[in-house]
N, C-alpha and C. Protein backbone atom coordinates (compact mmCIF):
# COMPACT_ATOMS: atom_id res chain seq x y z
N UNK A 1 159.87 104.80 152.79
CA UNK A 1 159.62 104.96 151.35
C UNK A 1 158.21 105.51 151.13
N UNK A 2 157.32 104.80 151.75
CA UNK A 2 155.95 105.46 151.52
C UNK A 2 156.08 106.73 152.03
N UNK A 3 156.46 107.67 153.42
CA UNK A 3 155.99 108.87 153.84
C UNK A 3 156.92 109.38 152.62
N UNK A 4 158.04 109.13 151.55
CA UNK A 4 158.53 109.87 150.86
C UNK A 4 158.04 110.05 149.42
N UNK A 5 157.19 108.79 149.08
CA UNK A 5 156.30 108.71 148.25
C UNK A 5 155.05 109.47 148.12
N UNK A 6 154.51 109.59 149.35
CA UNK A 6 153.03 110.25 149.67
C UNK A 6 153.32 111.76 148.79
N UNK A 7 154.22 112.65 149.16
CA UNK A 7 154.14 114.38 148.88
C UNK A 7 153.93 114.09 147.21
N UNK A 8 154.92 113.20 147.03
CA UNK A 8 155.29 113.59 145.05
C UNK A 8 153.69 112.58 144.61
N UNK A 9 153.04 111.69 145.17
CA UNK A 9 152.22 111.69 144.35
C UNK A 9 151.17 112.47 144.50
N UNK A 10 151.73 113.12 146.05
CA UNK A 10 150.20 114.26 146.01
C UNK A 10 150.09 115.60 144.70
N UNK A 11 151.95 115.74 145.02
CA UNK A 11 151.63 116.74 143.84
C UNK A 11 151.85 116.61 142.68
N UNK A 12 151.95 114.97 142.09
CA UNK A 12 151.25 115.04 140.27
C UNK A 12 150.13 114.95 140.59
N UNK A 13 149.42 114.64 140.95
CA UNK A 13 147.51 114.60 140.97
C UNK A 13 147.39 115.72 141.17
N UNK A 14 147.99 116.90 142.09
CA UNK A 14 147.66 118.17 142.21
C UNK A 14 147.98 118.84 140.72
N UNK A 15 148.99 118.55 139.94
CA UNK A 15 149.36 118.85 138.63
C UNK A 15 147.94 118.31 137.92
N UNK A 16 147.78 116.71 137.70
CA UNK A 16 146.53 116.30 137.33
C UNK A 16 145.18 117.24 137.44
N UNK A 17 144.91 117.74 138.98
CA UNK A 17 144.04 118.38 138.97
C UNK A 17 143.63 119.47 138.28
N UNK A 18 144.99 120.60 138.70
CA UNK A 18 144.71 121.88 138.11
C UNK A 18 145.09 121.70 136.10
N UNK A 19 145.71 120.84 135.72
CA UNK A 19 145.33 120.78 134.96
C UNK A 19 144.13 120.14 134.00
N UNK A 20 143.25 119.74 134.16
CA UNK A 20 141.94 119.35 134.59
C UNK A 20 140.91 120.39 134.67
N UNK A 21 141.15 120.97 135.82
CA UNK A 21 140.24 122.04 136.28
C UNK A 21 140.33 123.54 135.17
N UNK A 22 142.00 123.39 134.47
CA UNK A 22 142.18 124.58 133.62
C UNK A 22 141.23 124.34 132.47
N UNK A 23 141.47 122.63 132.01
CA UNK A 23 140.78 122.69 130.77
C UNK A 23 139.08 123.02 130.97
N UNK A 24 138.62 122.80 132.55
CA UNK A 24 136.64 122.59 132.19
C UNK A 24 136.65 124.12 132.76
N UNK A 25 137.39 124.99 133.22
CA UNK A 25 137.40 126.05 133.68
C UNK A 25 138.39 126.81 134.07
N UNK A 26 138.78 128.28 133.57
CA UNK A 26 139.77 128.69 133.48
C UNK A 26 139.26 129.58 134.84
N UNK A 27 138.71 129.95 135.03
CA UNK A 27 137.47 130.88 135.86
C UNK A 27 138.42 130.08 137.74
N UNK A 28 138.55 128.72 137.20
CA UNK A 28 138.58 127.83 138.71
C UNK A 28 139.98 127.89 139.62
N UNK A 29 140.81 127.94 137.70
CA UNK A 29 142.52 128.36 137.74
C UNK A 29 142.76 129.24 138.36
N UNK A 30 142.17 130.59 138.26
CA UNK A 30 142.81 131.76 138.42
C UNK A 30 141.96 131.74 139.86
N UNK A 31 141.19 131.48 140.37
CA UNK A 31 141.00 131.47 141.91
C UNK A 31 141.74 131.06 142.51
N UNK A 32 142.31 129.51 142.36
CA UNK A 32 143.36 128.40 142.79
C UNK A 32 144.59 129.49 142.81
N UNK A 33 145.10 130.03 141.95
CA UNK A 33 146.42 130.70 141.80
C UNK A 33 146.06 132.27 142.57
């Protein structure tokens, strides 16, 4: 359960992040992408 847990909460925090990073910098987004 955990190794199936680990990916999906990596990628809402990765969601968390870049959305985050879009709002203090859009400049940070479009590097990331």
């Amino acid at each position: 359960n955990k190794v199936t847990a680990k990916p999906v909460t990596i990628g809402i925090a990765d969601e968390h992040i870049g959305f985050i990073v879009g709002r203090g910098g859009r400049n940070i987004t479009e590097i990331r992408q």
